[in-house]
PDB file of N, CA and C in Angstrom:
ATOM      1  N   UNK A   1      82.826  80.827  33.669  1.00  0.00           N
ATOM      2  CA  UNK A   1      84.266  80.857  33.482  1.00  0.00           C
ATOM      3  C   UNK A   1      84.950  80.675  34.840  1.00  0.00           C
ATOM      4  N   UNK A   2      85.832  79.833  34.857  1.00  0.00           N
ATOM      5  CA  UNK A   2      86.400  79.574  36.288  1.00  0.00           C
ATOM      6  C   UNK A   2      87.641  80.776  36.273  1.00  0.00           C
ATOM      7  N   UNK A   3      87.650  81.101  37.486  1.00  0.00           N
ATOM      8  CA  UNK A   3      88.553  82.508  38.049  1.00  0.00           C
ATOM      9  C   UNK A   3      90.083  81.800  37.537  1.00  0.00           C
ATOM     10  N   UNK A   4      91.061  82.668  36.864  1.00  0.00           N
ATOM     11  CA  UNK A   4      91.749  82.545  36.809  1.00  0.00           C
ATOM     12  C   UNK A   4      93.255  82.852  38.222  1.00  0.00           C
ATOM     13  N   UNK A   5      92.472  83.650  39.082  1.00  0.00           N
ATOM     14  CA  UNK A   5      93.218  83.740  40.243  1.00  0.00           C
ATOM     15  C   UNK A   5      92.160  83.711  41.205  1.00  0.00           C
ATOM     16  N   UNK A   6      92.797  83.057  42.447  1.00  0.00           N
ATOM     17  CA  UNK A   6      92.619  83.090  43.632  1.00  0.00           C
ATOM     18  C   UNK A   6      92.836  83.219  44.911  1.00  0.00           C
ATOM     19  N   UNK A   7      92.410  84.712  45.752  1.00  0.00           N
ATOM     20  CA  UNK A   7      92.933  84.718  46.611  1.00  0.00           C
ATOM     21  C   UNK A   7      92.656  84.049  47.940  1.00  0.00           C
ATOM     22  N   UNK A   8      93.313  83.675  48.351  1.00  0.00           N
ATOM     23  CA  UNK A   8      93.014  83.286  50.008  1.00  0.00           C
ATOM     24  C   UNK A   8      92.955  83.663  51.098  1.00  0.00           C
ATOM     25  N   UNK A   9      92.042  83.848  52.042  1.00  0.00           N
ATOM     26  CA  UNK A   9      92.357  84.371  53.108  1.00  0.00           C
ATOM     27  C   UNK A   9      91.808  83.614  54.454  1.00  0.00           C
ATOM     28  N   UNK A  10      92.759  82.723  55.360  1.00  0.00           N
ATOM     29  CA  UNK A  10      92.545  82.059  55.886  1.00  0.00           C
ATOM     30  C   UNK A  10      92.667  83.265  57.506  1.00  0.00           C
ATOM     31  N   UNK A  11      91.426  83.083  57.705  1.00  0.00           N
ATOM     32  CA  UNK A  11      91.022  83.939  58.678  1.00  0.00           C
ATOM     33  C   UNK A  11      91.113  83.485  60.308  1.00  0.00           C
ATOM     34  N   UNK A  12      91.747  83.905  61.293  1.00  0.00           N
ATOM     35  CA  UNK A  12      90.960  83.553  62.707  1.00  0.00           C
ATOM     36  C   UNK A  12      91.183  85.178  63.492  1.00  0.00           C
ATOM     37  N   UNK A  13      90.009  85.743  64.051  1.00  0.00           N
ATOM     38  CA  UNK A  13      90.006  87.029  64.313  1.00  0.00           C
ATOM     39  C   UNK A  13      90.489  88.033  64.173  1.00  0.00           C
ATOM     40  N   UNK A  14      89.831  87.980  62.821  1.00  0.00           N
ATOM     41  CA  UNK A  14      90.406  88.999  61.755  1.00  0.00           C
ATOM     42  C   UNK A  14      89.496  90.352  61.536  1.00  0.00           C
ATOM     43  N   UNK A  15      88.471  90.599  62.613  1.00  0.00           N
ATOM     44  CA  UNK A  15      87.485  91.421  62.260  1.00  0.00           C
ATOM     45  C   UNK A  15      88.322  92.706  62.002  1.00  0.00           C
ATOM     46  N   UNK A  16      89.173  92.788  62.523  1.00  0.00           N
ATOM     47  CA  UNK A  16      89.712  94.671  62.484  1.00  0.00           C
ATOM     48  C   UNK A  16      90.249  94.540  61.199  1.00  0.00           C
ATOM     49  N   UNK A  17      90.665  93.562  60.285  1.00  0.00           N
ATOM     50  CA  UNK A  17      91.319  94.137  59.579  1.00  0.00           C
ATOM     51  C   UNK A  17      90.532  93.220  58.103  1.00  0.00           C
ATOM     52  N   UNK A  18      89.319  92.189  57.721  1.00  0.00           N
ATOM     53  CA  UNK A  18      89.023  92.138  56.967  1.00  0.00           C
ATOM     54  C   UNK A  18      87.807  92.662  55.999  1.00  0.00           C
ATOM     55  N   UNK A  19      87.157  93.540  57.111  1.00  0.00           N
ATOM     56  CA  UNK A  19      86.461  93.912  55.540  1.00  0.00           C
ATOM     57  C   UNK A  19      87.483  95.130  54.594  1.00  0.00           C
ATOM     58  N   UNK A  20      88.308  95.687  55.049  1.00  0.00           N
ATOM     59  CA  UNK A  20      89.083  96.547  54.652  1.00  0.00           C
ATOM     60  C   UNK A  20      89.620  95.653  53.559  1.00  0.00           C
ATOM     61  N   UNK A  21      90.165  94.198  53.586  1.00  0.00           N
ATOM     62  CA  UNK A  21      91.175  93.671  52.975  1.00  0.00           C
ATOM     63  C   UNK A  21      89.965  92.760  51.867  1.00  0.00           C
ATOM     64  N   UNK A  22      88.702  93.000  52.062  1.00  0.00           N
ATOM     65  CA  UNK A  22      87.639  92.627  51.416  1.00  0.00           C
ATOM     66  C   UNK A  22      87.856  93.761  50.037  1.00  0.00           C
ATOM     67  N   UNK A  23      87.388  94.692  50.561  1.00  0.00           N
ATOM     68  CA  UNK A  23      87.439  95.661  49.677  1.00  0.00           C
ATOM     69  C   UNK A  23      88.171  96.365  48.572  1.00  0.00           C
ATOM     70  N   UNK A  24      89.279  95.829  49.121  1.00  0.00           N
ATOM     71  CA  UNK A  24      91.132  95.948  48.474  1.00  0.00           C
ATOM     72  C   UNK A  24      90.857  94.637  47.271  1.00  0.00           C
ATOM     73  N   UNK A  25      90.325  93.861  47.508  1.00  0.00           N
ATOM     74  CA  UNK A  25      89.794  92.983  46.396  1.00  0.00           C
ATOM     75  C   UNK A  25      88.791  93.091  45.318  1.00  0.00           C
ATOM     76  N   UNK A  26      87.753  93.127  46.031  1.00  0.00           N
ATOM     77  CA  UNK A  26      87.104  94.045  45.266  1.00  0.00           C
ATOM     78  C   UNK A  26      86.940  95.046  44.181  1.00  0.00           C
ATOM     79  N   UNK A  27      87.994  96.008  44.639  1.00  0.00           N
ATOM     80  CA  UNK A  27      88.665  97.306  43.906  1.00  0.00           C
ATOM     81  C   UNK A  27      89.210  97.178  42.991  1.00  0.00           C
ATOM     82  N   UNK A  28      89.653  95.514  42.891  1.00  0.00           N
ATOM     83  CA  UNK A  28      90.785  95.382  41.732  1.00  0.00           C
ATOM     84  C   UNK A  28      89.999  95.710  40.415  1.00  0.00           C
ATOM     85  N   UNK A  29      91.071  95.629  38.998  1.00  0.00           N
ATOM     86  CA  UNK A  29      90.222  95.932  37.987  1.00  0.00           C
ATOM     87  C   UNK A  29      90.099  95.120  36.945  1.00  0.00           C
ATOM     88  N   UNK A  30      90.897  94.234  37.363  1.00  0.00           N
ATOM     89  CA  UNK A  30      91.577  92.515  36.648  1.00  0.00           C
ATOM     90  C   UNK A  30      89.943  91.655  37.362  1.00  0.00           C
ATOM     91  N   UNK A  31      89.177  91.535  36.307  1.00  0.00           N
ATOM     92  CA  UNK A  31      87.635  90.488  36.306  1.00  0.00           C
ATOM     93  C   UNK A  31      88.029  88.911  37.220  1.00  0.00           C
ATOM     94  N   UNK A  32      88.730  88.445  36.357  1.00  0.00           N
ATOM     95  CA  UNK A  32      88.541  86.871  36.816  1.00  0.00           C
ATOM     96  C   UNK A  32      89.228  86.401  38.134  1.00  0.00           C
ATOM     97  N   UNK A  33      89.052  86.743  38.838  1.00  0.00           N
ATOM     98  CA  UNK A  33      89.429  86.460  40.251  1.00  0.00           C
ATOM     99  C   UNK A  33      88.374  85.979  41.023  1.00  0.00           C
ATOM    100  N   UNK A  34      88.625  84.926  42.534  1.00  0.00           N
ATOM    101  CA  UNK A  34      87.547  84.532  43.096  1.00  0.00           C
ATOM    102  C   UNK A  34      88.412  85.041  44.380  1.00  0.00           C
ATOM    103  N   UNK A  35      87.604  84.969  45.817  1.00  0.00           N
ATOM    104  CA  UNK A  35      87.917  85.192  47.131  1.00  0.00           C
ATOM    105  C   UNK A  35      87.528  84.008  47.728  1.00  0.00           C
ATOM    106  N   UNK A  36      88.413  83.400  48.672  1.00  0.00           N
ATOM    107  CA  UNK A  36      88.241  82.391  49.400  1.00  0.00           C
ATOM    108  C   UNK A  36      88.680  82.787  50.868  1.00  0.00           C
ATOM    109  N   UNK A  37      87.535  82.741  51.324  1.00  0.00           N
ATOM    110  CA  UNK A  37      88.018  83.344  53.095  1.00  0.00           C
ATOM    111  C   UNK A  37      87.336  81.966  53.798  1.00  0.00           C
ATOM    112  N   UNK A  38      87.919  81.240  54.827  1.00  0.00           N
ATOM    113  CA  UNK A  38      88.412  80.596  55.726  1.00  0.00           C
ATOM    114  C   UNK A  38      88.242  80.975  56.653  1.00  0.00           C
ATOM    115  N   UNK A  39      86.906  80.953  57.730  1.00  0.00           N
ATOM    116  CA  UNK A  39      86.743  81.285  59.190  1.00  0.00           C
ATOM    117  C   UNK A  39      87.068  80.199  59.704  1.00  0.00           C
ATOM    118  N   UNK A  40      88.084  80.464  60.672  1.00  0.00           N
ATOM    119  CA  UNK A  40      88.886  79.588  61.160  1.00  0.00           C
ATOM    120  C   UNK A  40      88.233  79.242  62.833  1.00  0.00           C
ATOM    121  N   UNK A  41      86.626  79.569  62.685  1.00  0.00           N
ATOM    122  CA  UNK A  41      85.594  79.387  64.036  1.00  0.00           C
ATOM    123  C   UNK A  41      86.387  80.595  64.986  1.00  0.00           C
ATOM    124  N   UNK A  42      86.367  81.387  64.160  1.00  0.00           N
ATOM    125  CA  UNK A  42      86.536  82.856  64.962  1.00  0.00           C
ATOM    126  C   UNK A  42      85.842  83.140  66.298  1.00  0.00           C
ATOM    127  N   UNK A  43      85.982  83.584  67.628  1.00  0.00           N
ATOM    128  CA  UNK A  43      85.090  84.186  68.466  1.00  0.00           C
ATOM    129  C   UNK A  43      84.310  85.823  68.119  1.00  0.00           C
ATOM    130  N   UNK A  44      85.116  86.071  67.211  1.00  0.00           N
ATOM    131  CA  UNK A  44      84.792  87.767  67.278  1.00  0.00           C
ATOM    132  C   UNK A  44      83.930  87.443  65.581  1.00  0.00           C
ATOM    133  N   UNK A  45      83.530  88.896  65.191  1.00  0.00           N
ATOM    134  CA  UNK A  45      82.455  89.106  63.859  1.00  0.00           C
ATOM    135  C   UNK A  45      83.156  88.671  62.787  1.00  0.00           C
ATOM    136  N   UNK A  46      84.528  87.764  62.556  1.00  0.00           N
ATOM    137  CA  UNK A  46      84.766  87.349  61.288  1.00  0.00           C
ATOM    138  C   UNK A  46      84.371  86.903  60.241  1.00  0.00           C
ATOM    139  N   UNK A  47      83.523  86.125  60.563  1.00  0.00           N
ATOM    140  CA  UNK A  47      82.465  85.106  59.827  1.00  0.00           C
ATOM    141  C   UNK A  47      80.847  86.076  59.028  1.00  0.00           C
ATOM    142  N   UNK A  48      80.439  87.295  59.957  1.00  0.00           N
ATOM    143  CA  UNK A  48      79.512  87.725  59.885  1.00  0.00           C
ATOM    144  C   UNK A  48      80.504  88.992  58.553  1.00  0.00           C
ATOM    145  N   UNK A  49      81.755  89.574  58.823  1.00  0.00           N
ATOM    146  CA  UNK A  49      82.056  90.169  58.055  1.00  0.00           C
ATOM    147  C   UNK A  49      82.056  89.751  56.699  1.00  0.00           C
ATOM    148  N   UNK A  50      82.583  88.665  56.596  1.00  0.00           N
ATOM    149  CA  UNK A  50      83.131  88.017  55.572  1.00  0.00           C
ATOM    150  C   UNK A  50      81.635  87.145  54.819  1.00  0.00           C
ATOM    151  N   UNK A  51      80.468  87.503  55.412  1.00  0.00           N
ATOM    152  CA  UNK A  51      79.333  86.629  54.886  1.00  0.00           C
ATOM    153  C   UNK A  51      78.259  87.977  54.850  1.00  0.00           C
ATOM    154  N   UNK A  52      79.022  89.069  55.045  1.00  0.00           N
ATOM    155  CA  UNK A  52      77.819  90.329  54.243  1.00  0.00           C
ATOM    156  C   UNK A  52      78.264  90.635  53.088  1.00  0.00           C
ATOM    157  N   UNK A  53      78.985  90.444  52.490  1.00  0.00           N
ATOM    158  CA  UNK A  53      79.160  90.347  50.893  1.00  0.00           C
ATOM    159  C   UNK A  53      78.747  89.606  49.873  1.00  0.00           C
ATOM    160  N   UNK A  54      78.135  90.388  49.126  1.00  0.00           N
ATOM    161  CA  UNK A  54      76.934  89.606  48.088  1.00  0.00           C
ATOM    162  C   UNK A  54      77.408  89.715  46.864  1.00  0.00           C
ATOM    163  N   UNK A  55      78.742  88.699  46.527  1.00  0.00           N
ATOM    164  CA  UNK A  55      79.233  88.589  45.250  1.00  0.00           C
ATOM    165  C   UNK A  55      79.556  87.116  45.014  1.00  0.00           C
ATOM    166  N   UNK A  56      79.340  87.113  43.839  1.00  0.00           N
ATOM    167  CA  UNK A  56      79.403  85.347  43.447  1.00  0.00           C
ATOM    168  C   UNK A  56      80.876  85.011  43.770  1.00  0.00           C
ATOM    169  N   UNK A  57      82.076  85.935  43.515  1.00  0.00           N
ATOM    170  CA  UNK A  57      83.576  85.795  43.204  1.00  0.00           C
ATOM    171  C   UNK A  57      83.944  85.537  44.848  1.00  0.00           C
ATOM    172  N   UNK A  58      82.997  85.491  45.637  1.00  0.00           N
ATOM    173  CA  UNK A  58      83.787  85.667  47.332  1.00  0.00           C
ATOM    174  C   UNK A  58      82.844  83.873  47.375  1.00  0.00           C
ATOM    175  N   UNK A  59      83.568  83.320  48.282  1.00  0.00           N
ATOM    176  CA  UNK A  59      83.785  81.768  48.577  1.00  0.00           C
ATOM    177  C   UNK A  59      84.013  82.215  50.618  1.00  0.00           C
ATOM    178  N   UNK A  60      82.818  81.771  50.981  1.00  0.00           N
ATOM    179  CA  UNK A  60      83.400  81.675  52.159  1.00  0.00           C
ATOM    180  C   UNK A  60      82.830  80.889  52.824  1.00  0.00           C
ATOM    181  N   UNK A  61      84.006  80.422  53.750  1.00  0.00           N
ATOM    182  CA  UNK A  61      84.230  78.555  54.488  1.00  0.00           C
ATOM    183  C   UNK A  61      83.812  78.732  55.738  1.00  0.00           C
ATOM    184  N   UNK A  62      83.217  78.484  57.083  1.00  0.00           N
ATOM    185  CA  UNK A  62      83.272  78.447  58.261  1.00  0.00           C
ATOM    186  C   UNK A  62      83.738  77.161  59.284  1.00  0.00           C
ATOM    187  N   UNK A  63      84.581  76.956  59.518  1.00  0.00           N
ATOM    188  CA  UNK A  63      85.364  75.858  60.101  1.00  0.00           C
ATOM    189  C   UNK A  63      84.318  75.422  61.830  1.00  0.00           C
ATOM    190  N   UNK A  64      84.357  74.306  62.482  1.00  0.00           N
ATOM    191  CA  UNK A  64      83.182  74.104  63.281  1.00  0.00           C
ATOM    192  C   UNK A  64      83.963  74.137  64.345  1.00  0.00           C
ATOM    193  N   UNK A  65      85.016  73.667  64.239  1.00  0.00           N
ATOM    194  CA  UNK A  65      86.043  74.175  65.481  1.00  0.00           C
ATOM    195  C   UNK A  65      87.306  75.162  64.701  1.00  0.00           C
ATOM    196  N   UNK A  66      88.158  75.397  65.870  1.00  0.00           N
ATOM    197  CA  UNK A  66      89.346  75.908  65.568  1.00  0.00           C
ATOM    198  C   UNK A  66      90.174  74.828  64.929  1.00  0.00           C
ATOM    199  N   UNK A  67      90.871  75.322  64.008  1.00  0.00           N
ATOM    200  CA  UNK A  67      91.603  74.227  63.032  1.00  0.00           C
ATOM    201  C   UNK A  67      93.216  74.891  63.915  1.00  0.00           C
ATOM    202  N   UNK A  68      94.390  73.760  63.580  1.00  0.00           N
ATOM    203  CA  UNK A  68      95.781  74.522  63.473  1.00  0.00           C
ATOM    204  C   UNK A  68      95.674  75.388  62.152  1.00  0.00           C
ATOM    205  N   UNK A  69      96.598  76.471  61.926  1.00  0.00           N
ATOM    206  CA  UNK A  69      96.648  76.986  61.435  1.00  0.00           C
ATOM    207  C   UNK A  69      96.903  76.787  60.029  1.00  0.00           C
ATOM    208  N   UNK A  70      98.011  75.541  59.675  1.00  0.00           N
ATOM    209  CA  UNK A  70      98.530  75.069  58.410  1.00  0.00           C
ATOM    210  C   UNK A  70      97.053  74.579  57.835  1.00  0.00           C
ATOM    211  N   UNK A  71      96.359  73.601  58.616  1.00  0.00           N
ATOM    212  CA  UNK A  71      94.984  72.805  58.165  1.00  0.00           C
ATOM    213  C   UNK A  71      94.445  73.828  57.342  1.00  0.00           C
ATOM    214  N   UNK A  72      94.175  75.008  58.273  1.00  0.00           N
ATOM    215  CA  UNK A  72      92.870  76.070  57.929  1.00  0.00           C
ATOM    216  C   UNK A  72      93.684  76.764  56.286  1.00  0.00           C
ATOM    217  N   UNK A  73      94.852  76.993  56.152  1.00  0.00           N
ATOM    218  CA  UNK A  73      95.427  77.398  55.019  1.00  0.00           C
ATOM    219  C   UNK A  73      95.288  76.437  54.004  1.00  0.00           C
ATOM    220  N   UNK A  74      95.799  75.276  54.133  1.00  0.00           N
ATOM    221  CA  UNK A  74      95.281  74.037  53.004  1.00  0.00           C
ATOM    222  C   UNK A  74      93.955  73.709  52.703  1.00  0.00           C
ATOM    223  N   UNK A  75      93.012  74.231  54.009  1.00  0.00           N
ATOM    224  CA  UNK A  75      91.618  74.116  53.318  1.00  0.00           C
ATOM    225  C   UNK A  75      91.607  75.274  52.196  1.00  0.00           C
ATOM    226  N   UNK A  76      91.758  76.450  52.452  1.00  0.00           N
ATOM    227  CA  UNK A  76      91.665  77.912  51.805  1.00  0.00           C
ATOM    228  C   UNK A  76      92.353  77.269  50.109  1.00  0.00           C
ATOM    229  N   UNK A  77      93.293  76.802  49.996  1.00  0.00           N
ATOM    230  CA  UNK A  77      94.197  76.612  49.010  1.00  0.00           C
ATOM    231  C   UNK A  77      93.298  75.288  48.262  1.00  0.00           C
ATOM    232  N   UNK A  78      93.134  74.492  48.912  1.00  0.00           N
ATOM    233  CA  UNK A  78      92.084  73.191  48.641  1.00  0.00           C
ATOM    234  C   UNK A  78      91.013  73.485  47.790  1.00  0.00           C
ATOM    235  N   UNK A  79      90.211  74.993  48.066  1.00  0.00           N
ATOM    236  CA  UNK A  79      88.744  75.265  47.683  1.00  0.00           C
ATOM    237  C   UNK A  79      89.216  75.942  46.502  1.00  0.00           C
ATOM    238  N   UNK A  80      90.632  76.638  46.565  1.00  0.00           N
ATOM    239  CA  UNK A  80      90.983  77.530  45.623  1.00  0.00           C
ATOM    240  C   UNK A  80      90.961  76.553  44.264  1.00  0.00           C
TER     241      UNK A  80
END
């Protein structure tokens, strides 16, 4: 069944504040939702946060350079 919502989260050093905002998803109680996180070639553990979660509903992108910011959001929205 394809997710009826999708959130996005287009990431660039976001370690302090995404597995928290991982989890806030997670928690929800509404099923059909997917997660789309967007490492935006972070320097810090973004990528490693956002890739220890072992759920089919999480989607996550790793960008090879730094994108501008709009790019890295239209990818996020793109996958959605």
């Amino acid at each position: 069944m394809r997710p009826e919502i999708s959130v996005c989260i287009p990431a660039y050093r976001a370690e302090t504040y995404l597995d928290a905002t991982i989890r806030s998803v997670l928690s929800q109680t509404y099923p059909h939702w997917e997660l789309v996180i967007v490492d935006n070639a972070s320097p810090d553990q973004t990528g490693q946060i956002a890739a220890a979660y072992d759920d089919p509903r999480i989607v996550v992108l790793t960008n090879e350079t730094t994108l501008p910011m709009a790019v890295n959001w239209n990818l996020a929205l793109f996958q959605a």
